[in-house]
C-alpha atoms as a PDB file:
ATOM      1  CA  UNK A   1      14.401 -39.050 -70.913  1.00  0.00           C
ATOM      2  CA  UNK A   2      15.727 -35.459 -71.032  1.00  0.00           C
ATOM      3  CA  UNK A   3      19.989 -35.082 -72.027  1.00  0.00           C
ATOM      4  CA  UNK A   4      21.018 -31.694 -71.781  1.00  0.00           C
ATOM      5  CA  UNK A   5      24.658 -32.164 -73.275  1.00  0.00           C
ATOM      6  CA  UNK A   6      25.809 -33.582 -76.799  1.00  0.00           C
ATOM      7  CA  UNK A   7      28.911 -35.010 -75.125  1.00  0.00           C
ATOM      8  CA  UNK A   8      30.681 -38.272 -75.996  1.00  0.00           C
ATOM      9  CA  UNK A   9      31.567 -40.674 -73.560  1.00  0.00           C
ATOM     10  CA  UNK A  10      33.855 -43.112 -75.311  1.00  0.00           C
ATOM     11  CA  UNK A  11      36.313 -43.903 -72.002  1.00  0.00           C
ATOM     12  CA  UNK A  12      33.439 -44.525 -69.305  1.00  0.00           C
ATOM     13  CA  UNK A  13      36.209 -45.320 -66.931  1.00  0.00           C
ATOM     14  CA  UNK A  14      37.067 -41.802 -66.650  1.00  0.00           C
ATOM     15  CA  UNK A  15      34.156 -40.337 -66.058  1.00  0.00           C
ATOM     16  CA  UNK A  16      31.285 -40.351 -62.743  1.00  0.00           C
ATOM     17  CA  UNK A  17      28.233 -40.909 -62.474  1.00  0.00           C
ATOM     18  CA  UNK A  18      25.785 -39.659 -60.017  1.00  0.00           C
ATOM     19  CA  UNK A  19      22.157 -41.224 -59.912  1.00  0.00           C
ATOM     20  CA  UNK A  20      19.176 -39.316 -57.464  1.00  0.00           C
ATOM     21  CA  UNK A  21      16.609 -41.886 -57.270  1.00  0.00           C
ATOM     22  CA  UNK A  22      12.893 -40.280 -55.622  1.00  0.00           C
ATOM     23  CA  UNK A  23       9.484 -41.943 -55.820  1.00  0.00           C
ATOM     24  CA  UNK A  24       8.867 -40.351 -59.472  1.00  0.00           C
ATOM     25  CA  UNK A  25      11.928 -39.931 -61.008  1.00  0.00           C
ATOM     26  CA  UNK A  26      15.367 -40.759 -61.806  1.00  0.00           C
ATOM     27  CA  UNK A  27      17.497 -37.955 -62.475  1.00  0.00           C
ATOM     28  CA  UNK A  28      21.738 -38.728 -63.079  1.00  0.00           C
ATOM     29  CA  UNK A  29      24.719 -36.585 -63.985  1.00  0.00           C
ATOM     30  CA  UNK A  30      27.851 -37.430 -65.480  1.00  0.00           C
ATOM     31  CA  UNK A  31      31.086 -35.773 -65.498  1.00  0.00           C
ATOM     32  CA  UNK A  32      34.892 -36.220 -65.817  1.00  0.00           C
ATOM     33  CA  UNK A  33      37.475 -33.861 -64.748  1.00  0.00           C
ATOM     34  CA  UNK A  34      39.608 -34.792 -68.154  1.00  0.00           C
ATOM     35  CA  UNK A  35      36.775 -33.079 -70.196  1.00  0.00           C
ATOM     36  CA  UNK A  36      36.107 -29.340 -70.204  1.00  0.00           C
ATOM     37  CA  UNK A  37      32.614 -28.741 -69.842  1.00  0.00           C
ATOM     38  CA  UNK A  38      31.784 -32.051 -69.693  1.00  0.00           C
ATOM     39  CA  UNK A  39      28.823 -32.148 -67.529  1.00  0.00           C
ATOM     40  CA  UNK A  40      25.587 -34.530 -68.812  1.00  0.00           C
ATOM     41  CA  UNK A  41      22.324 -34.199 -67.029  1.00  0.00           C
ATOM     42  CA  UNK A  42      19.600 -36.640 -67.596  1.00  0.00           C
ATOM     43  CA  UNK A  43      16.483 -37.900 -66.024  1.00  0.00           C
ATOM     44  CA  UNK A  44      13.857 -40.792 -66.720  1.00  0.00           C
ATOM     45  CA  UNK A  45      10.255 -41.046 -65.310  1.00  0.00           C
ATOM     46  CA  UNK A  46       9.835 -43.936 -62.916  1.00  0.00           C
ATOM     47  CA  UNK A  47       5.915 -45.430 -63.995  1.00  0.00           C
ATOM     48  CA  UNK A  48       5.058 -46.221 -60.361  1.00  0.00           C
ATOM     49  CA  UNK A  49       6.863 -46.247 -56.711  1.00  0.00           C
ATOM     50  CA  UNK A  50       7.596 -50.209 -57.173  1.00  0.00           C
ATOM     51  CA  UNK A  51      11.324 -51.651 -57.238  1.00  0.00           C
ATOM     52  CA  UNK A  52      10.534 -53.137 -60.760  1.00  0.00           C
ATOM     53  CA  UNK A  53       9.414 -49.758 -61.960  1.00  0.00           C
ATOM     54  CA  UNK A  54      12.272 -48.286 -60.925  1.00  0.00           C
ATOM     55  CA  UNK A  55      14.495 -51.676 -62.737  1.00  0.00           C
ATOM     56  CA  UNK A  56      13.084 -50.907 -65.392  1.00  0.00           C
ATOM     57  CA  UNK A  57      13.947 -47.313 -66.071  1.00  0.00           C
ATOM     58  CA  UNK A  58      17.420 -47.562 -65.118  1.00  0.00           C
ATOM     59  CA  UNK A  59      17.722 -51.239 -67.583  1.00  0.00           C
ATOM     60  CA  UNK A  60      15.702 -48.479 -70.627  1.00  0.00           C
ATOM     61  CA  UNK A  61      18.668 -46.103 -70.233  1.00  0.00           C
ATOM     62  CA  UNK A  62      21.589 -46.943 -71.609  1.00  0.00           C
ATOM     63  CA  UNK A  63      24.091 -44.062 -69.986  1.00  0.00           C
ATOM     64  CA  UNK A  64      23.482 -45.169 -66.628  1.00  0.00           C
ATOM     65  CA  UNK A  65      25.222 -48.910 -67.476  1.00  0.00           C
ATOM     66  CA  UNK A  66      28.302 -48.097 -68.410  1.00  0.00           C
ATOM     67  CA  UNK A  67      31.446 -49.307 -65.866  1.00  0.00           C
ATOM     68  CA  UNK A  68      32.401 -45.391 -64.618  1.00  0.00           C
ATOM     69  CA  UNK A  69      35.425 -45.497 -62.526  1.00  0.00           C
ATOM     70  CA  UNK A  70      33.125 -43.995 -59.757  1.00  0.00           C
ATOM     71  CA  UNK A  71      28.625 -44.667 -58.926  1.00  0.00           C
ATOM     72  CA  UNK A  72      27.313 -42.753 -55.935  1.00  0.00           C
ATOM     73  CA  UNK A  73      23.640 -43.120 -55.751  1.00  0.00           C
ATOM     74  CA  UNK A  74      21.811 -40.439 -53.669  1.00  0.00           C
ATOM     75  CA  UNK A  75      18.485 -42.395 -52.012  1.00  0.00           C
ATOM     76  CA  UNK A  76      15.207 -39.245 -51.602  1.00  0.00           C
ATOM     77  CA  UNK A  77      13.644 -41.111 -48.400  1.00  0.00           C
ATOM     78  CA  UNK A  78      11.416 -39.478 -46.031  1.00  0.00           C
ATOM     79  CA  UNK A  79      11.552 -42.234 -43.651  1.00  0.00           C
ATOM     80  CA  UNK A  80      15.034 -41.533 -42.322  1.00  0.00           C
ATOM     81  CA  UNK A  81      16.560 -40.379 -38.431  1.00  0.00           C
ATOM     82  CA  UNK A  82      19.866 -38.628 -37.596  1.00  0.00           C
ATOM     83  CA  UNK A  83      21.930 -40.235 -34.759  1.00  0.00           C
ATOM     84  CA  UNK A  84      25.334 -39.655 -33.480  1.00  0.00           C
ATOM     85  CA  UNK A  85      28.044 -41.067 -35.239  1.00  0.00           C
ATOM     86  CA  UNK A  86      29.902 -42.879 -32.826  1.00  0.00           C
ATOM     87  CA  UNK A  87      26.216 -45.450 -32.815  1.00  0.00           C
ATOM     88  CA  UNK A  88      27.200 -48.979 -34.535  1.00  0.00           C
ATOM     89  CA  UNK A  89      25.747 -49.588 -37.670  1.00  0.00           C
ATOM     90  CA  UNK A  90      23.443 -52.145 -36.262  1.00  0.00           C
ATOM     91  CA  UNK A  91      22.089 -50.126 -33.756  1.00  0.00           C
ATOM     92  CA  UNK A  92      21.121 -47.474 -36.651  1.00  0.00           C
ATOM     93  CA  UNK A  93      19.410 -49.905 -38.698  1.00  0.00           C
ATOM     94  CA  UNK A  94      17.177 -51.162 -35.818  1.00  0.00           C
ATOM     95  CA  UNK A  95      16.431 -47.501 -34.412  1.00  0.00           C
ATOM     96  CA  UNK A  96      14.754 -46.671 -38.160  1.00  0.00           C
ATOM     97  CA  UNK A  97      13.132 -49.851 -38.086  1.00  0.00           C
ATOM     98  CA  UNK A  98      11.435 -48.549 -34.562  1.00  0.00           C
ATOM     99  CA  UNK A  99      11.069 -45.352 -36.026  1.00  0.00           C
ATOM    100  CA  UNK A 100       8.865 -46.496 -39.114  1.00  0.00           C
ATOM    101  CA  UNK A 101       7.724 -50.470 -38.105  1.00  0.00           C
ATOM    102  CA  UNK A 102       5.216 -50.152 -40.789  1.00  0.00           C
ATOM    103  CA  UNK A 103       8.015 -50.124 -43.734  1.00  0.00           C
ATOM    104  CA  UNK A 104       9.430 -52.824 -44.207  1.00  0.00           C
ATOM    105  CA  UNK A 105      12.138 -51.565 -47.104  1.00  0.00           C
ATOM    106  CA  UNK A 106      15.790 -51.880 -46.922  1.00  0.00           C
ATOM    107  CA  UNK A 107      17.841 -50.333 -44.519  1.00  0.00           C
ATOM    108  CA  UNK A 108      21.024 -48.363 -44.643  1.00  0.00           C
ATOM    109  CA  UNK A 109      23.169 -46.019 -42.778  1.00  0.00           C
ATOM    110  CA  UNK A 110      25.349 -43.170 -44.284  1.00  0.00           C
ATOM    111  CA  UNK A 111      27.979 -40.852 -42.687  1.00  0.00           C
ATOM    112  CA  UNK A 112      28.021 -37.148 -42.596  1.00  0.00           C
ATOM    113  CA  UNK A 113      31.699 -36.423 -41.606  1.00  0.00           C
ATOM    114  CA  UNK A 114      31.611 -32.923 -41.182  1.00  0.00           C
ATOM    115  CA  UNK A 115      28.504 -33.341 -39.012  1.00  0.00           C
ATOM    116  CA  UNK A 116      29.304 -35.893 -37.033  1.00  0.00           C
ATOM    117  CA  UNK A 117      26.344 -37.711 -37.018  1.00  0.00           C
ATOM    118  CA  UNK A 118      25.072 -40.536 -39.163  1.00  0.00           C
ATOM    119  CA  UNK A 119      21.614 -41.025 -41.538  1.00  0.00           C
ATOM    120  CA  UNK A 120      20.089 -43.810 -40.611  1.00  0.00           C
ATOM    121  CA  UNK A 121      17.113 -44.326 -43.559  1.00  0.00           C
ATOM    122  CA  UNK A 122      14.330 -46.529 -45.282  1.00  0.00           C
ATOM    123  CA  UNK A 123      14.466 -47.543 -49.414  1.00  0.00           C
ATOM    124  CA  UNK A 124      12.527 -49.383 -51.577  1.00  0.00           C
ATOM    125  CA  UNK A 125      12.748 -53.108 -50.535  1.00  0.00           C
ATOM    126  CA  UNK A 126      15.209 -55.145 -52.371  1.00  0.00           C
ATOM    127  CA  UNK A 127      16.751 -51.566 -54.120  1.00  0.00           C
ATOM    128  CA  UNK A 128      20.037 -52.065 -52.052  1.00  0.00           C
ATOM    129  CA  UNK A 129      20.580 -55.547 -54.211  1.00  0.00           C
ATOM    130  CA  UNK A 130      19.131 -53.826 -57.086  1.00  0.00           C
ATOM    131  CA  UNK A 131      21.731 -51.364 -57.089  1.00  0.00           C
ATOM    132  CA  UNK A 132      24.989 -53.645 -56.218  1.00  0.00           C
ATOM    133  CA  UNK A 133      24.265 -56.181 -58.933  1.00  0.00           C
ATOM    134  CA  UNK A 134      23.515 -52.891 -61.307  1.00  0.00           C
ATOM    135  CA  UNK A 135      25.964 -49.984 -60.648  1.00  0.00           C
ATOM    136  CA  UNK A 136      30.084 -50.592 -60.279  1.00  0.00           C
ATOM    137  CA  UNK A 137      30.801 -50.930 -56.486  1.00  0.00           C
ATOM    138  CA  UNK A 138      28.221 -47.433 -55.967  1.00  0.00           C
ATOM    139  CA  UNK A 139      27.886 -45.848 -52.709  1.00  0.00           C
ATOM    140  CA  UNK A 140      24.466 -44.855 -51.375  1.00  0.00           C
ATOM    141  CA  UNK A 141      23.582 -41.987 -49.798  1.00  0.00           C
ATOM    142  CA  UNK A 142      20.734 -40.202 -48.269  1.00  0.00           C
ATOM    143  CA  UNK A 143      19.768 -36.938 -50.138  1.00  0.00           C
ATOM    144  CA  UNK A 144      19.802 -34.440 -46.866  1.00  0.00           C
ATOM    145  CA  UNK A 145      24.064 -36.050 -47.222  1.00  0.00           C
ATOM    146  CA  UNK A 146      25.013 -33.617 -49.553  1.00  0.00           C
ATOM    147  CA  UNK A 147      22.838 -30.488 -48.599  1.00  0.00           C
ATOM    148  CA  UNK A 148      23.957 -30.587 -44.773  1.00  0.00           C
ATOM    149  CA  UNK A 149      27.221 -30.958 -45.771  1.00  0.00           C
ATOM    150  CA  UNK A 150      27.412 -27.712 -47.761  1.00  0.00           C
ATOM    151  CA  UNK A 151      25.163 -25.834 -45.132  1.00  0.00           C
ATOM    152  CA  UNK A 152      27.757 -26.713 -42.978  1.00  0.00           C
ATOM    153  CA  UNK A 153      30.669 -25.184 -44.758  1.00  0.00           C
ATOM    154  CA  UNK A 154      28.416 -22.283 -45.526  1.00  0.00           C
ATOM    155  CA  UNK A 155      28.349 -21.721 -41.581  1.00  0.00           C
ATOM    156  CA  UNK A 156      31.611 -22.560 -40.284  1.00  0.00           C
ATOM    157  CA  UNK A 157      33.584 -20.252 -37.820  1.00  0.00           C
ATOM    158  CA  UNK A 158      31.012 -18.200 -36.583  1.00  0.00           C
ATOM    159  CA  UNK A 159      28.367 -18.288 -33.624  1.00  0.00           C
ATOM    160  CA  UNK A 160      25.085 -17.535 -35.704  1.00  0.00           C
ATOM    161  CA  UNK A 161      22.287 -19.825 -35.658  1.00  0.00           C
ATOM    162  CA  UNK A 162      21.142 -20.179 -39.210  1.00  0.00           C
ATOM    163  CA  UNK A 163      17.829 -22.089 -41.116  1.00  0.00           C
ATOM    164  CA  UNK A 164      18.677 -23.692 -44.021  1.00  0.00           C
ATOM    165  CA  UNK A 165      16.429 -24.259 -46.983  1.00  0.00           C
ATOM    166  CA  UNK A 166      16.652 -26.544 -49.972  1.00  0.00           C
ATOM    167  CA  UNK A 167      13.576 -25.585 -51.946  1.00  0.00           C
ATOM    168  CA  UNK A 168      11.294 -27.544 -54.772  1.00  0.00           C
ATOM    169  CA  UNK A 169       8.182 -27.292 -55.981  1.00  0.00           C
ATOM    170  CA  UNK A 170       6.257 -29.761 -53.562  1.00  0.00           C
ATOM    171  CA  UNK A 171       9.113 -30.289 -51.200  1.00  0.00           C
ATOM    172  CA  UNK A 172      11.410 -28.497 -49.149  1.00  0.00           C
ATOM    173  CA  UNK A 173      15.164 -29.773 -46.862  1.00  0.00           C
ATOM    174  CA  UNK A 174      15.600 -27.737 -43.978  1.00  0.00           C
ATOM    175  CA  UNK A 175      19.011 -27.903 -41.762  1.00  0.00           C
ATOM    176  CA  UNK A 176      19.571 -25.745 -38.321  1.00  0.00           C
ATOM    177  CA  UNK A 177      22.400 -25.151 -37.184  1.00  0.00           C
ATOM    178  CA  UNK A 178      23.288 -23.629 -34.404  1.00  0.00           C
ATOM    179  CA  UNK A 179      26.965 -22.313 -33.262  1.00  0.00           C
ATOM    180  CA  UNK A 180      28.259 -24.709 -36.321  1.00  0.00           C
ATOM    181  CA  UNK A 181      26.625 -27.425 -34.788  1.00  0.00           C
ATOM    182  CA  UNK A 182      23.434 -29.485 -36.717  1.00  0.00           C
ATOM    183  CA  UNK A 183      20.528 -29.469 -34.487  1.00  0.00           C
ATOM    184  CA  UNK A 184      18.311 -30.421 -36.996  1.00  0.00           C
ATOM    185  CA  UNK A 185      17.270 -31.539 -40.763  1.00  0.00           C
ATOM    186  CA  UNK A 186      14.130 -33.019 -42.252  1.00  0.00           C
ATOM    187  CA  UNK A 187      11.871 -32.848 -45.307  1.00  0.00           C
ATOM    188  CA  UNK A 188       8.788 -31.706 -45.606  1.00  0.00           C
ATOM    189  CA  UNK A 189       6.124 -32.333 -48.005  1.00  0.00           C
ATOM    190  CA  UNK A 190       4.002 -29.282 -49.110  1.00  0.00           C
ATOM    191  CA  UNK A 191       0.702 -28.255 -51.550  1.00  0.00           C
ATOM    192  CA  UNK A 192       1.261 -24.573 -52.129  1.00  0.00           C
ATOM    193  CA  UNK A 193       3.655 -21.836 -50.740  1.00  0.00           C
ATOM    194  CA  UNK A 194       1.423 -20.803 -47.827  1.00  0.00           C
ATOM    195  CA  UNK A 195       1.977 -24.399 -46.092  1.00  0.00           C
ATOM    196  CA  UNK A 196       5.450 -24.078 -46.810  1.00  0.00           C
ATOM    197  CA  UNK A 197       5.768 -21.120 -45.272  1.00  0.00           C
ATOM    198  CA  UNK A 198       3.947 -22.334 -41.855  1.00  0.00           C
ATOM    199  CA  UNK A 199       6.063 -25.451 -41.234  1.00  0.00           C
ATOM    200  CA  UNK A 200       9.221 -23.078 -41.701  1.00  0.00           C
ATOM    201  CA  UNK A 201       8.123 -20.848 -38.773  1.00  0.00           C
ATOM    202  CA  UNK A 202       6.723 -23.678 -36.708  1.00  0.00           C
ATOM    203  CA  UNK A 203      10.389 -25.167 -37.203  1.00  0.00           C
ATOM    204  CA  UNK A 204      12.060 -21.548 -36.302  1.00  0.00           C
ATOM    205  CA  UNK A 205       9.779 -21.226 -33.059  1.00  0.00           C
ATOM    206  CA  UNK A 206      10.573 -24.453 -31.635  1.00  0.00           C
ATOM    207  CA  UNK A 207      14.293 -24.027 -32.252  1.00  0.00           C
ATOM    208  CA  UNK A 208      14.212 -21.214 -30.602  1.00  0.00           C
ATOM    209  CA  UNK A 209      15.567 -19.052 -33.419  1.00  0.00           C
ATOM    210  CA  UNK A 210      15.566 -15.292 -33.100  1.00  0.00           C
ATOM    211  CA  UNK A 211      13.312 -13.122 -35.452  1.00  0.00           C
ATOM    212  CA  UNK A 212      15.779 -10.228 -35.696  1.00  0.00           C
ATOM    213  CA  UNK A 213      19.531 -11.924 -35.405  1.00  0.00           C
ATOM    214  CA  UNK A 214      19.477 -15.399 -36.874  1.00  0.00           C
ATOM    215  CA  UNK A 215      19.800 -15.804 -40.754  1.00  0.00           C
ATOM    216  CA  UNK A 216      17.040 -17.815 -43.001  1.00  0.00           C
ATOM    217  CA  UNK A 217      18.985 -18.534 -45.837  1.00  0.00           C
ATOM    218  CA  UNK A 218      17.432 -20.334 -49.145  1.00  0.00           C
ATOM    219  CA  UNK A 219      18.525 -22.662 -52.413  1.00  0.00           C
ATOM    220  CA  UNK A 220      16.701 -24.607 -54.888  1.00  0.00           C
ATOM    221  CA  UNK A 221      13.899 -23.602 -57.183  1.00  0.00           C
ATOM    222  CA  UNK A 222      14.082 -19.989 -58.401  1.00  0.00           C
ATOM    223  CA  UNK A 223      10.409 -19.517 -59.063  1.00  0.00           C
ATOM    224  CA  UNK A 224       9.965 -21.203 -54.814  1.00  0.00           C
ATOM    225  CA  UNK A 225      12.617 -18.910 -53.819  1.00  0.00           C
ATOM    226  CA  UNK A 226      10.970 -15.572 -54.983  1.00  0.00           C
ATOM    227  CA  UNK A 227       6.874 -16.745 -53.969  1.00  0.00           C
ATOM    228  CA  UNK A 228       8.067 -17.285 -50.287  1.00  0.00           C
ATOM    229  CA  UNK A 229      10.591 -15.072 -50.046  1.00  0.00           C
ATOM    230  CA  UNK A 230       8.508 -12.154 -48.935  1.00  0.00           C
ATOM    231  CA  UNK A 231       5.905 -14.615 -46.857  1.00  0.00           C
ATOM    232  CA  UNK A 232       8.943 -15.193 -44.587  1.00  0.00           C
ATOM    233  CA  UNK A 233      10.209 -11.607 -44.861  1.00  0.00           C
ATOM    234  CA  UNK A 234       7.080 -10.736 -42.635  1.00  0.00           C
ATOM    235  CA  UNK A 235       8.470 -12.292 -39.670  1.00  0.00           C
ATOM    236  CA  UNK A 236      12.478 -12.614 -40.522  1.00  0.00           C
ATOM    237  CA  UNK A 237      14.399 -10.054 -40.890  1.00  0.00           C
ATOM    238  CA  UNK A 238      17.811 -11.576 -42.381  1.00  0.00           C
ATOM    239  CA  UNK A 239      16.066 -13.374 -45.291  1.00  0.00           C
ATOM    240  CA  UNK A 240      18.712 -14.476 -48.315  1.00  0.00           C
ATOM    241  CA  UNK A 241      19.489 -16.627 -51.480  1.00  0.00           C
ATOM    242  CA  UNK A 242      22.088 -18.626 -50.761  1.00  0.00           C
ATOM    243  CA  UNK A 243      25.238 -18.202 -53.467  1.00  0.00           C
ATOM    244  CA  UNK A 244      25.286 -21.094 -56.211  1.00  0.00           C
ATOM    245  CA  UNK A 245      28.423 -22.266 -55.420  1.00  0.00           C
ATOM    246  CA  UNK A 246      30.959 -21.124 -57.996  1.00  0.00           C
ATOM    247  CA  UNK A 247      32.973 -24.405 -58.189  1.00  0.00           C
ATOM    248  CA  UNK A 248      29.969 -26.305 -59.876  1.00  0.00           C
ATOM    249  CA  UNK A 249      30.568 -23.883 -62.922  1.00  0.00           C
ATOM    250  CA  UNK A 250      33.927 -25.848 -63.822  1.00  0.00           C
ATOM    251  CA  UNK A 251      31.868 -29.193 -64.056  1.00  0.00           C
ATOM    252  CA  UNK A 252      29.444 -27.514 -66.948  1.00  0.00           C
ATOM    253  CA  UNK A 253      28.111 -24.045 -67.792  1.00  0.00           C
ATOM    254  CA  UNK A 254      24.683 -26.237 -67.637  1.00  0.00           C
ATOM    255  CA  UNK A 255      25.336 -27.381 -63.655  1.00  0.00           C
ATOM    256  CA  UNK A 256      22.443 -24.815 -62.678  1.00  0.00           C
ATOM    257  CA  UNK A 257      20.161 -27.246 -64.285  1.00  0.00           C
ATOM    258  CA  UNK A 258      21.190 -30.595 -62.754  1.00  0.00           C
ATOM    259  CA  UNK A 259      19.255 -31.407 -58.681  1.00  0.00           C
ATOM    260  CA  UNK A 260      21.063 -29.409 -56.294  1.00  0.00           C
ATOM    261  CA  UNK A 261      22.049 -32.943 -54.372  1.00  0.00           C
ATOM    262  CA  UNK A 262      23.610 -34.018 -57.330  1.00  0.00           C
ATOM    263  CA  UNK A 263      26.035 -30.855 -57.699  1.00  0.00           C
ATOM    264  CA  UNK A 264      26.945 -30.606 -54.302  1.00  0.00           C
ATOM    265  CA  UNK A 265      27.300 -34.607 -53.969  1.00  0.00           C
ATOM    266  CA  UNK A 266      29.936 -33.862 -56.909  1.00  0.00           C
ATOM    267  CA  UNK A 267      31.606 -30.792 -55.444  1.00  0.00           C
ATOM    268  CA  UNK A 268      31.922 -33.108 -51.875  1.00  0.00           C
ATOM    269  CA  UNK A 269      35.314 -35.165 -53.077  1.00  0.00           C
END
């Protein structure tokens, strides 16, 4: 386990936690609004892709058990589909099920408000338990939640069409939108920077995206950002970093180093 802050957290009840949970790691932040600079980042390795793997490196670290007065838990699942919002709950759950009949995990159904749409997704069987009977009252959340929620502030009140990319170093998010509107998000899994850059213009050709006009606009991991960067430059013209958002600077001068999902789920109040 990694801590990248020497803060004290003697009043747990004032402070939030946020947990990302993937298939190899969990990585948390906590922060509390009373506390300048009071942003903690930590992660702990998960030993396999089991539910008792994962029990057992959330039970071996102590900051995550605390009672904060607020636990939102972002869920990394591949195995996820985007419906409209007004579809019942019910109906969402049995769609993914469809979708994936091979997985037989727990299902759950999250809300993006600003999109209008809801994330209908696959976790580890028996997590959701795991995580009410663990965490106080937390909220669970599909990781593409907080991304397409900031992509679509970043886009609002304008007509450009715009590709959205959360970067990592085996994985990308992408979000279009088109007119404001979401028209699509997924995750992709990737070996090297030359496959990334493929599924990113298979995506822009079949949305119909224009080469000179439309914007391809990139976060995440620096050392992604500048390797593909000029790959995509060959066939985009309005290729850009997207600006770290200035507001996760008053959680902790150290916020650049926390998951992107985790910052954003924080700046999304």
């Amino acid at each position: 386990m990694e801590m990248k802050s020497d803060i004290n957290i003697q009043h747990p009840e004032a402070w939030e936690l946020l947990v990302s949970i993937n298939d190899r790691q969990v990585d948390y932040i906590l922060y509390t609004p009373a506390v300048a600079n009071s942003l903690v980042i930590g992660h702990v390795d998960i030993a396999d892709d089991s539910l008792q793997a994962l029990e057992d490196a959330i039970y071996e670290t102590p900051e995550l058990l605390n009672e904060y007065k607020r636990v939102r838990v972002v869920v990394h699942s591949s195995h996820f589909v985007l419906l409209p919002r007004e579809t019942e709950d019910d109906d969402c759950e049995m769609l993914v099920r469809q979708a994936f009949p091979n997985d037989d995990g727990d299902a759950a159904v999250c809300v993006m408000p600003g999109n209008e749409v809801k994330i209908a997704y696959l976790m580890r069987r028996g997590m959701q338990a795991f995580l009410g009977r663990t965490f106080n009252y937390p909220t669970a959340l599909h990781h593409l939640l907080p991304l397409c929620e900031h992509f679509m502030e970043l886009g609002k009140g304008d007509d450009a069409s715009r590709m959205f990319l959360n970067l990592n170093p085996e994985s990308m998010d992408v979000a279009i939108y088109s007119k404001g509107q979401l028209t699509c998000a997924n995750s992709y899994a990737f070996t090297n920077v030359e496959d990334a850059a493929y599924y990113i213009m298979n995506m822009w050709r079949a949305f119909d995206l224009d080469q000179l006009t439309d914007e391809l606009q990139l976060m995440g991991d620096n050392d992604m950002q500048s390797s593909i960067m000029p790959l995509l430059r060959e066939y985009v013209k309005h290729v850009m970093p997207v600006v770290y958002p200035a507001a996760a600077m008053q959680l902790g001068r150290n916020a650049m180093q926390a998951p992107l999902e985790l910052i954003l789920m924080a700046l999304c109040e």
